[in-house]
C-alpha atoms as a PDB file:
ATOM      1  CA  UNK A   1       0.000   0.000   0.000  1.00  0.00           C
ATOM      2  CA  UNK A   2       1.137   2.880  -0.916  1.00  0.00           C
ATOM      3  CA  UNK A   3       2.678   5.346   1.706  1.00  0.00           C
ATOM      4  CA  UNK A   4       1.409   9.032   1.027  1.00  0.00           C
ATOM      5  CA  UNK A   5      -1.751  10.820   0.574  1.00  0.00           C
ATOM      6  CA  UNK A   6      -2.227  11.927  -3.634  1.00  0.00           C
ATOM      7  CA  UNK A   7      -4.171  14.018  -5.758  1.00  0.00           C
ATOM      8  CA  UNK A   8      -5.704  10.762  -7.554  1.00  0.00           C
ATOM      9  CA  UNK A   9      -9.140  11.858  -7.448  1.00  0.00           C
ATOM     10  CA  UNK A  10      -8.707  15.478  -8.850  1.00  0.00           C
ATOM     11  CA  UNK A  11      -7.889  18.692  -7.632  1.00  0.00           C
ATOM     12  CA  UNK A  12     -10.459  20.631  -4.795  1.00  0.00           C
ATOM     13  CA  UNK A  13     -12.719  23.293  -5.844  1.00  0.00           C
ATOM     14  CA  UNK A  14     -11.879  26.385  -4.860  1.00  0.00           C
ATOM     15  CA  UNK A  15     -15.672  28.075  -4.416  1.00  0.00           C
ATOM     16  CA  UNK A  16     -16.338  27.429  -0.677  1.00  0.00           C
ATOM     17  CA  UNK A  17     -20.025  29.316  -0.808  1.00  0.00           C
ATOM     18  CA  UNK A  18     -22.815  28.632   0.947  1.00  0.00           C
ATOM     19  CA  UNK A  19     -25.438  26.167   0.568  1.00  0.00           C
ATOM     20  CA  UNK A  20     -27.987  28.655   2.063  1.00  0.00           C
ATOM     21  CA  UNK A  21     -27.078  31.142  -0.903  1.00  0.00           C
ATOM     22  CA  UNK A  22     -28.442  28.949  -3.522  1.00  0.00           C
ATOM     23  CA  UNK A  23     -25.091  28.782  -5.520  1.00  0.00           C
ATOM     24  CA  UNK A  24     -23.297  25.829  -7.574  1.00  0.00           C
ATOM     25  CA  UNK A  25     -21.882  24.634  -4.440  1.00  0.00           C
ATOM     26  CA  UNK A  26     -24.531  25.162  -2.023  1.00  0.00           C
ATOM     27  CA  UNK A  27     -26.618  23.159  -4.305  1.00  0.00           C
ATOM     28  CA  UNK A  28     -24.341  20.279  -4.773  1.00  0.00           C
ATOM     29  CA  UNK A  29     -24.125  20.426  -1.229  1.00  0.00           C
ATOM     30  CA  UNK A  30     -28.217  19.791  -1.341  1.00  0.00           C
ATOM     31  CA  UNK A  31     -27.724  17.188  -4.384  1.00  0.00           C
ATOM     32  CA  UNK A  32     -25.298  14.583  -2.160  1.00  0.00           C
ATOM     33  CA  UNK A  33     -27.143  14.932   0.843  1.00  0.00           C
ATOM     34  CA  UNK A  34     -30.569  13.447  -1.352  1.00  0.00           C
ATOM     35  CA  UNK A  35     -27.705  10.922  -2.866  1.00  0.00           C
ATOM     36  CA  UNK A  36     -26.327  10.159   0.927  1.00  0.00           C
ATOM     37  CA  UNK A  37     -30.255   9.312   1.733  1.00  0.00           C
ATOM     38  CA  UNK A  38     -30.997   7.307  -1.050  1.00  0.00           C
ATOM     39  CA  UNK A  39     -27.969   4.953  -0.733  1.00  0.00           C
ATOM     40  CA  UNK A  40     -28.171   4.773   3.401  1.00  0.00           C
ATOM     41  CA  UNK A  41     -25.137   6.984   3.687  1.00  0.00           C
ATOM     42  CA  UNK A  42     -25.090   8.271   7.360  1.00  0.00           C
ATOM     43  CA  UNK A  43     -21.846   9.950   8.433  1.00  0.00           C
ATOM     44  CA  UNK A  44     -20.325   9.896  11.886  1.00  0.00           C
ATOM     45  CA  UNK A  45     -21.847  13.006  13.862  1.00  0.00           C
ATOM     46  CA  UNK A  46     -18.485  13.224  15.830  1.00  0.00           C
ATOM     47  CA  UNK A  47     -14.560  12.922  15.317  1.00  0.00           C
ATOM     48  CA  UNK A  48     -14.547  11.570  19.193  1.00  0.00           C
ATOM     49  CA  UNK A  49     -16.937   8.939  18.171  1.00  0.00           C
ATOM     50  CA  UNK A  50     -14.938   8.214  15.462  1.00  0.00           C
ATOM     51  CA  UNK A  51     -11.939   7.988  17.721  1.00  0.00           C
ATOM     52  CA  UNK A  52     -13.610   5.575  20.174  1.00  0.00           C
ATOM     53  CA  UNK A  53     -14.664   3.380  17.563  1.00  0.00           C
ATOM     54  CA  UNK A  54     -10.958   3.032  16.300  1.00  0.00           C
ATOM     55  CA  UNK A  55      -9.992   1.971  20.253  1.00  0.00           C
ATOM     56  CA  UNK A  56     -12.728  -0.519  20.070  1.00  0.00           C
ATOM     57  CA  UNK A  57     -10.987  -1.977  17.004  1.00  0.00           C
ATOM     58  CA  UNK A  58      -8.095  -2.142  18.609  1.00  0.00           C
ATOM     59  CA  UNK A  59      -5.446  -0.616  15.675  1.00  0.00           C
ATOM     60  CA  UNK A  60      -2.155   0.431  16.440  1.00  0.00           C
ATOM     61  CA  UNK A  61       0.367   1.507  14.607  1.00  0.00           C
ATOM     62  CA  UNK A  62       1.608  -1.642  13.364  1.00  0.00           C
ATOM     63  CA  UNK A  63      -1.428  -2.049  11.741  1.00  0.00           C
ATOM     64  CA  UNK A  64      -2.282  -2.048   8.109  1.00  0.00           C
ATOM     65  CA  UNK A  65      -6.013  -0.921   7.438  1.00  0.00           C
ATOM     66  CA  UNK A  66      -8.594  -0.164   5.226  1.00  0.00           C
ATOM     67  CA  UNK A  67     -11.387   2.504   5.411  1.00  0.00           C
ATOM     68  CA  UNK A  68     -14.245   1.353   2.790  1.00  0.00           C
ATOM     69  CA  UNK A  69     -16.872   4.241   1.761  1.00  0.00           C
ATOM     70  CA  UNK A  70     -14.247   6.886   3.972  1.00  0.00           C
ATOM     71  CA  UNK A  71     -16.770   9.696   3.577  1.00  0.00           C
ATOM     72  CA  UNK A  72     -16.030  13.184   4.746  1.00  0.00           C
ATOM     73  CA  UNK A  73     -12.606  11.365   6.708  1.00  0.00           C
ATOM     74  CA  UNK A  74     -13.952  10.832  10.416  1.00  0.00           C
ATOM     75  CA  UNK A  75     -12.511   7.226  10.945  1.00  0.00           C
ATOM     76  CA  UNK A  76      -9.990   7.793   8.499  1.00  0.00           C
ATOM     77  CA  UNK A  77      -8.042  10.682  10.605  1.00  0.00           C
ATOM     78  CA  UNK A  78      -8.557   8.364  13.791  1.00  0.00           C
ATOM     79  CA  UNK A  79      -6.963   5.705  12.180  1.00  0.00           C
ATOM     80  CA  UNK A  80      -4.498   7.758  10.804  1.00  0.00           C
ATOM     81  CA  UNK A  81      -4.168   8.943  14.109  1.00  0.00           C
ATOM     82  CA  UNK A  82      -2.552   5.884  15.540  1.00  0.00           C
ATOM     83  CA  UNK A  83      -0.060   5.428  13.372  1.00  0.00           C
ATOM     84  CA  UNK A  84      -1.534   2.824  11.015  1.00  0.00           C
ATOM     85  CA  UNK A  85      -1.096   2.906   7.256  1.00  0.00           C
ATOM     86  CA  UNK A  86      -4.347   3.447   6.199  1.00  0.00           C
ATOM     87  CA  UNK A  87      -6.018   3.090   2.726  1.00  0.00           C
ATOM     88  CA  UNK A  88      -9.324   5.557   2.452  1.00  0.00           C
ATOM     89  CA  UNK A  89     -11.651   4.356  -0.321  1.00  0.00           C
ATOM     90  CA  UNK A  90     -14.356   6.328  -1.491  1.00  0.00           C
ATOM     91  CA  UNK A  91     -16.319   6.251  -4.951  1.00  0.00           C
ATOM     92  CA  UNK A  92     -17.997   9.782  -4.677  1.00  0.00           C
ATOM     93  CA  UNK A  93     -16.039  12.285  -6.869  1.00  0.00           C
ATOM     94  CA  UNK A  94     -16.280  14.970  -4.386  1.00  0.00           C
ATOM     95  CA  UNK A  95     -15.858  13.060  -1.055  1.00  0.00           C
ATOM     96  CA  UNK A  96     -13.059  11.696  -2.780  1.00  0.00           C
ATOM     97  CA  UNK A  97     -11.119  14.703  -4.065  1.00  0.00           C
ATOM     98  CA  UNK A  98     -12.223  16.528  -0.065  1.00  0.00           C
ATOM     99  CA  UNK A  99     -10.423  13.524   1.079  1.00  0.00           C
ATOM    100  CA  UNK A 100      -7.239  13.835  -0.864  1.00  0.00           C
ATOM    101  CA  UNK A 101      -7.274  18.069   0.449  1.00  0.00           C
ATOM    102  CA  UNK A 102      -7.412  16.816   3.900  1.00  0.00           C
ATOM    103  CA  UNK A 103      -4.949  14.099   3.963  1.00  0.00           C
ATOM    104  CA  UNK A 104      -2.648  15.797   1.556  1.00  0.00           C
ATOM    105  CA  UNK A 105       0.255  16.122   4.414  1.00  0.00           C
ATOM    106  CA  UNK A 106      -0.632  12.781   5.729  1.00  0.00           C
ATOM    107  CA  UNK A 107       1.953  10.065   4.940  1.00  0.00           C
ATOM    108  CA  UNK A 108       0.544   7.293   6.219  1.00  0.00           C
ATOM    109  CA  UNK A 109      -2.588   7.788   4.402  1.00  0.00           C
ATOM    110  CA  UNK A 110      -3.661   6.833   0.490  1.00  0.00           C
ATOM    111  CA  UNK A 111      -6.640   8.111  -0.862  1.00  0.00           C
ATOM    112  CA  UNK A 112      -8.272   6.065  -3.678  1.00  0.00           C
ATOM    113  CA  UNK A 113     -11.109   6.896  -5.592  1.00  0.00           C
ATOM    114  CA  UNK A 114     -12.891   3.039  -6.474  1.00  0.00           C
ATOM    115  CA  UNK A 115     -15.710   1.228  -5.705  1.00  0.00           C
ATOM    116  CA  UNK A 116     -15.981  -1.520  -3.011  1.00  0.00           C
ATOM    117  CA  UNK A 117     -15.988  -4.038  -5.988  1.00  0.00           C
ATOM    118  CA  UNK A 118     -12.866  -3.091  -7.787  1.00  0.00           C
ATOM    119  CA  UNK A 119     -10.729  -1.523  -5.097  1.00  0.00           C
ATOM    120  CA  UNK A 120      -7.781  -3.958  -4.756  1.00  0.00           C
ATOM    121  CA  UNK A 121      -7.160  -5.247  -1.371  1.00  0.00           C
ATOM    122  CA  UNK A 122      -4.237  -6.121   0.215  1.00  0.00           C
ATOM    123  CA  UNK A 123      -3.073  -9.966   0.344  1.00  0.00           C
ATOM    124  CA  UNK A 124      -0.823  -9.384   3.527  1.00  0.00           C
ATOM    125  CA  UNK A 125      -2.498  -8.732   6.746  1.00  0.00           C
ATOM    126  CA  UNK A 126      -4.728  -5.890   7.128  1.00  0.00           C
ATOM    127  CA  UNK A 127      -7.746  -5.052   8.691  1.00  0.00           C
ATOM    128  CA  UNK A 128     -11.024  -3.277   7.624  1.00  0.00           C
ATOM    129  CA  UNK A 129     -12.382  -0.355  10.102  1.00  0.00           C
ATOM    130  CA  UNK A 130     -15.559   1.242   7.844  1.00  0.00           C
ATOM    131  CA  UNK A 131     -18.968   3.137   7.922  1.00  0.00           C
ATOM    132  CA  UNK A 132     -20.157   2.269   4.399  1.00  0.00           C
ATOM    133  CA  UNK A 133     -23.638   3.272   3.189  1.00  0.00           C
ATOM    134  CA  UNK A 134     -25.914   1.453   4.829  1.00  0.00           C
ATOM    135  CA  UNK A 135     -27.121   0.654   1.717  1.00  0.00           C
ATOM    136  CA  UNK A 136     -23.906  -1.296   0.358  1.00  0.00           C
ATOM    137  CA  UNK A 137     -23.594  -3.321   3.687  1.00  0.00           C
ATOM    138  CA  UNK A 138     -24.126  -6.889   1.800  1.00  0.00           C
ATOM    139  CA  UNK A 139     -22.215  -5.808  -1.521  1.00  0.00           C
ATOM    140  CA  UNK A 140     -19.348  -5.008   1.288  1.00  0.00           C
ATOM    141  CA  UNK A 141     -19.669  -8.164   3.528  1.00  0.00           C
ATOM    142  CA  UNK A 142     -20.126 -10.093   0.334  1.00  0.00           C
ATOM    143  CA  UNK A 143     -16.686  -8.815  -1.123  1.00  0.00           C
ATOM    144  CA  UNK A 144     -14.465  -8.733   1.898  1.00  0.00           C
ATOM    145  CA  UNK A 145     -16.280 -12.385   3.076  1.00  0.00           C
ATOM    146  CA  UNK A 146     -16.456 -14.168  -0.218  1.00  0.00           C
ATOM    147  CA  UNK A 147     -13.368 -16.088  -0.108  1.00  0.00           C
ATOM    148  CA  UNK A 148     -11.317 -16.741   3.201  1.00  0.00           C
ATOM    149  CA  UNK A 149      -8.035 -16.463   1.459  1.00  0.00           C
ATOM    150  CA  UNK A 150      -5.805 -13.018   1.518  1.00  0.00           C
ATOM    151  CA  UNK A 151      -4.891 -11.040   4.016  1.00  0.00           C
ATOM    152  CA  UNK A 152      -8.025  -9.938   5.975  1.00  0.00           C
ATOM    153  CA  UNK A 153      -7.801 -10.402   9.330  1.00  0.00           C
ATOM    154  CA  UNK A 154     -10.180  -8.407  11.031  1.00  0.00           C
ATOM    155  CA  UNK A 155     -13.763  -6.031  10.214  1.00  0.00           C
ATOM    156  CA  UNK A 156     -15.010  -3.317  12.399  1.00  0.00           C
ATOM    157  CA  UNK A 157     -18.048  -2.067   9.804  1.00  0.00           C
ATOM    158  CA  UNK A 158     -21.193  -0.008  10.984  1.00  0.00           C
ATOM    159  CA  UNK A 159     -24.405  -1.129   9.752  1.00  0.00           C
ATOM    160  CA  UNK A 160     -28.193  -1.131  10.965  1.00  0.00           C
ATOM    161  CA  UNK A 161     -28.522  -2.518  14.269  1.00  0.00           C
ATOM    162  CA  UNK A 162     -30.796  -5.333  13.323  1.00  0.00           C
ATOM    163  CA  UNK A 163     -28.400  -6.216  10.364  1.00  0.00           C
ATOM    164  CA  UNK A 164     -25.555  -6.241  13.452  1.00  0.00           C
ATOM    165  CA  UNK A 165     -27.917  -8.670  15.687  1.00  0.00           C
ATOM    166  CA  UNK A 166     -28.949 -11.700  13.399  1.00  0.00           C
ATOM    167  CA  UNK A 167     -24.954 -11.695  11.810  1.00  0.00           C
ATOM    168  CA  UNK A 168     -24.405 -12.348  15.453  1.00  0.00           C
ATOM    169  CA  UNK A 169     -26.562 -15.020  15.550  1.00  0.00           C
ATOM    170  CA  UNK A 170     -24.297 -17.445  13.977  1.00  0.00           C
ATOM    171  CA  UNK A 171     -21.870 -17.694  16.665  1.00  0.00           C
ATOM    172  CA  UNK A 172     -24.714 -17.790  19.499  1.00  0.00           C
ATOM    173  CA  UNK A 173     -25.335 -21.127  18.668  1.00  0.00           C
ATOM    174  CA  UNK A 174     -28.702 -20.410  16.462  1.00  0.00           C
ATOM    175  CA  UNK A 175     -29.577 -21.693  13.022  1.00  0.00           C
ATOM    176  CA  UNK A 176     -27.600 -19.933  10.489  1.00  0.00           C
ATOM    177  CA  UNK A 177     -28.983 -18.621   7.362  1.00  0.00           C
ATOM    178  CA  UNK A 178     -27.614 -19.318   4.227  1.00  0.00           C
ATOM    179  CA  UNK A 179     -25.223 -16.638   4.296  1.00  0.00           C
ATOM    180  CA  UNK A 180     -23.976 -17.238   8.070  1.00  0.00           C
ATOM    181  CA  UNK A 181     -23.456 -21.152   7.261  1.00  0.00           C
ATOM    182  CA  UNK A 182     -21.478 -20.201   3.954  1.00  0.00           C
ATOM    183  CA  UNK A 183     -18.960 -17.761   5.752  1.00  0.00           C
ATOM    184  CA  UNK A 184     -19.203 -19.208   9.668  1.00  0.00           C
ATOM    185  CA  UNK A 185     -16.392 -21.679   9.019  1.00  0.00           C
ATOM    186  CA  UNK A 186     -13.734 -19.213   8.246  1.00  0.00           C
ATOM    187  CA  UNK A 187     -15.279 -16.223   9.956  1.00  0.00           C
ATOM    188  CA  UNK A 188     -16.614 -14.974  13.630  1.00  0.00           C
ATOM    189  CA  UNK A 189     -19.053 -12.690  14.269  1.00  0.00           C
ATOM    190  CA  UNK A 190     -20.136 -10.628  16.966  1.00  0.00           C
ATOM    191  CA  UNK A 191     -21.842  -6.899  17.557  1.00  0.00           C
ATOM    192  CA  UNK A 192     -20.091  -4.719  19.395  1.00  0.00           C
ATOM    193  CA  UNK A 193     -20.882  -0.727  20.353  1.00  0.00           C
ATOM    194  CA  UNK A 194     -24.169   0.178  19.587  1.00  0.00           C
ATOM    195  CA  UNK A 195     -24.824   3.176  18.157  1.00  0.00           C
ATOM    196  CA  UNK A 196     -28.102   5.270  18.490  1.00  0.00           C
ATOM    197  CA  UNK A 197     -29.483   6.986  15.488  1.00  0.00           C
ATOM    198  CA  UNK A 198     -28.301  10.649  16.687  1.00  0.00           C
ATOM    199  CA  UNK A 199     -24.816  10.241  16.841  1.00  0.00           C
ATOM    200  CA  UNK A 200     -24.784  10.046  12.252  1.00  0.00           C
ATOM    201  CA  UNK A 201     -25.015  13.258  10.153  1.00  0.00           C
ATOM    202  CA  UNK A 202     -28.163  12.571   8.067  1.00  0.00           C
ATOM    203  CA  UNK A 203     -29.678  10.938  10.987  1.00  0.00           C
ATOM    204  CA  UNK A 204     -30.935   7.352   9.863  1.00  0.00           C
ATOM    205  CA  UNK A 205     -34.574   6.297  10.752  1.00  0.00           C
ATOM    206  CA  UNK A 206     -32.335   3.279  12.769  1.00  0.00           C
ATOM    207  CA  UNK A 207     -30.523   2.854  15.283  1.00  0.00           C
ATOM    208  CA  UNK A 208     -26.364   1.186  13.931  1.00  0.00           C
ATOM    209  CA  UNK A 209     -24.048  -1.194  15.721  1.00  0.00           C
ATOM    210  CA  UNK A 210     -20.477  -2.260  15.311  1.00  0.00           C
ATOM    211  CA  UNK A 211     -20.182  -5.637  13.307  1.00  0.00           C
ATOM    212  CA  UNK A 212     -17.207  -7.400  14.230  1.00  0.00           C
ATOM    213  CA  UNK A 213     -16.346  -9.875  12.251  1.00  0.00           C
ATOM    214  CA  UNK A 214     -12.617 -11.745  13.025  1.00  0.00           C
ATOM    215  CA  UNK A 215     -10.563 -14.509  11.508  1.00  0.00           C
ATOM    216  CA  UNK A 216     -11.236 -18.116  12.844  1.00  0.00           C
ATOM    217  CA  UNK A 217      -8.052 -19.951  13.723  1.00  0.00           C
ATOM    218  CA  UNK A 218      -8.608 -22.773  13.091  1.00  0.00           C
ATOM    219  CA  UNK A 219     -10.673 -22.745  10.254  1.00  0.00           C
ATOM    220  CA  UNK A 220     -13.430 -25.220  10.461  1.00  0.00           C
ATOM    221  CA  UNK A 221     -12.603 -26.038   7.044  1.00  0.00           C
ATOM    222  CA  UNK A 222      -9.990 -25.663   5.041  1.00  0.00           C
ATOM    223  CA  UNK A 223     -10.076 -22.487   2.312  1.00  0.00           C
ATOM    224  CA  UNK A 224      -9.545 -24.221  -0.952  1.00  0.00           C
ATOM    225  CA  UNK A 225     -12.554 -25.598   0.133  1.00  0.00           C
ATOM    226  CA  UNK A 226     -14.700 -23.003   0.087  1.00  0.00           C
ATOM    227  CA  UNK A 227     -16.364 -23.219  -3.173  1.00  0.00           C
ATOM    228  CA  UNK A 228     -17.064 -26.265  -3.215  1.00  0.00           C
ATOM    229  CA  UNK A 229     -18.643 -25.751   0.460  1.00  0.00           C
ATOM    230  CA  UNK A 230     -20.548 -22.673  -0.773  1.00  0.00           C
ATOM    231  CA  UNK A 231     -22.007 -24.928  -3.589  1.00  0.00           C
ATOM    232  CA  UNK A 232     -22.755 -27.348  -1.084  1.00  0.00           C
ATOM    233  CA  UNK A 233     -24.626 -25.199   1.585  1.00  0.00           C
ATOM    234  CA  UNK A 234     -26.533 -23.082  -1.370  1.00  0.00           C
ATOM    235  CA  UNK A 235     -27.863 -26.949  -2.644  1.00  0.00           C
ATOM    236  CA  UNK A 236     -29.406 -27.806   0.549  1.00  0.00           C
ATOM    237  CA  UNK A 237     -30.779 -24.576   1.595  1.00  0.00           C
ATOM    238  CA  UNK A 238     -32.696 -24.851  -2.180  1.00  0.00           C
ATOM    239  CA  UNK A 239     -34.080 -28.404  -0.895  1.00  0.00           C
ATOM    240  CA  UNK A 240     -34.109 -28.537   2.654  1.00  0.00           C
ATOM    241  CA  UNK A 241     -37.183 -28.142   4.761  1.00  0.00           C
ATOM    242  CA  UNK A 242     -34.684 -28.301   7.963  1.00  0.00           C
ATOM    243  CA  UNK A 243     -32.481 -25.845   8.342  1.00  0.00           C
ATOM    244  CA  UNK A 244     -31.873 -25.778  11.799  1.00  0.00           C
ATOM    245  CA  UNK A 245     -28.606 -26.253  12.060  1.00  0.00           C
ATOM    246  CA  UNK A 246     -25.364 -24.062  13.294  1.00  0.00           C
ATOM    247  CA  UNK A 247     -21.974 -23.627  11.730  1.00  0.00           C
ATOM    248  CA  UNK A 248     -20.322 -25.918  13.218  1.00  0.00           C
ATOM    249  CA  UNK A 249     -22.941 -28.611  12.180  1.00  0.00           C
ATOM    250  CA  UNK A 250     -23.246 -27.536   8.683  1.00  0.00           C
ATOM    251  CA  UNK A 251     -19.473 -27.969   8.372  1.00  0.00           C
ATOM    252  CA  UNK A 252     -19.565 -31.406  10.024  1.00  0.00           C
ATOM    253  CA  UNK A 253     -22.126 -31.980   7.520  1.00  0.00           C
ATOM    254  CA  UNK A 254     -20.275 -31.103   4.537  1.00  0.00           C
ATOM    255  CA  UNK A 255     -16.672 -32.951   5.758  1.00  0.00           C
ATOM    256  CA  UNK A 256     -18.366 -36.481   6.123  1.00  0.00           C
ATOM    257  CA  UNK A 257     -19.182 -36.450   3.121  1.00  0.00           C
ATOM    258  CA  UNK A 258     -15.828 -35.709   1.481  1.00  0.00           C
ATOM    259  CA  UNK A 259     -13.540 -38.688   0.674  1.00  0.00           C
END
């Protein structure tokens, strides 16, 4: 990862007016705030929050990590903040290029303009602290959970409460749904801060949580195996009646019958 905030996303504008005054910016201003509605798009209210949520992650400055949807910067100066290299990803044009103006002098921090399903992650060990649109919560999970191999170790991502509470399900001994039995045996989950409705910038209708989601080690099953497995699990979910079954059984499951 590279080492050093950059212009990639194109230089700032230089009109700071208004939004009250009914100019170009004031009403592009107006335009990504109906955008940040319509995709879920909450930002943190607070850089302390912010900074908490980065202690509940636990980054330091050894740390390698990823800010996915980075927004107007919050988490990405608190993770900066410790030290950690830090790559901020963001797909909006103008979040993006107010990104690269703020972290400019920052040299631990890259700014990249991409989209959750291009952006090329890192294959050595890195971590993923995030506030994505609400919106893009499953295109997120799906891309950073879709394969246990590379370097992810970690995910700290704010989403809807309830979205936070039945992920959590699957290592609370419940049924998992098709998703949770698919990614259980490589992956943990659990909810961690919760995080009422007022403390985001629109304000959501919900309240968020933390989902933390961390490497298992051991695996339950090996990754090579994970297609095969995701074939597997997808195939009896489509012809099952009972589905009452937890990670660890629908793992058992597919291992007996392997040769």
């Amino acid at each position: 990862m590279p080492g050093r905030s950059k212009a990639q996303t194109g230089g700032p504008d230089s009109h700071k007016q208004s939004a009250r005054d009914g100019t170009v910016e004031g009403r592009s201003r107006l335009d990504r705030a109906g955008r940040s509605r319509e995709l879920g798009q909450h930002f943190l209210g607070s850089q302390r929050l912010a900074a908490q949520l980065v202690v509940d992650a636990g980054v330091g400055r050894a740390h390698r990590v990823v800010d996915l949807g980075a927004g107007t910067g919050a988490l990405t100066a608190a993770l900066a903040a410790t030290g950690a290299s830090v790559l901020a990803v963001e797909l909006d044009d103008e979040l993006a290029r107010g990104l690269s103006v703020r972290f400019a002098d920052a040299a631990n921090v890259t700014v990249l303009r991409a989209d959750v399903g291009d952006v090329p992650l890192p294959v050595t060990p890195y971590r993923v602290v995030a506030n994505p649109p609400f919106g893009h919560t499953a295109a997120v999970l799906r891309r950073l959970l879709g394969a246990p191999v590379g370097g992810l170790e970690r995910v700290d991502l704010v989403v809807q409460w309830q979205v936070a509470r039945h992920r959590a399900k699957v290592d609370a001994g419940e049924a998992a749904d098709l998703l949770g039995a698919t990614w259980g045996p490589w992956w943990r989950f659990g909810r961690g801060r919760r995080l009422p409705a007022a403390c985001f910038r629109p304000r959501p209708s919900v309240d968020a949580a933390v989902l933390v989601v961390t490497r298992r080690d051991p695996p339950l099953l090996p990754a090579e195996a994970f297609a095969e497995y995701g074939a597997f699990v997808a195939g009896e979910f489509a012809r099952r009646s009972d589905r009452a079954a937890d990670v660890g059984a629908w793992a058992a499951r597919f291992s007996n019958l392997r040769p």
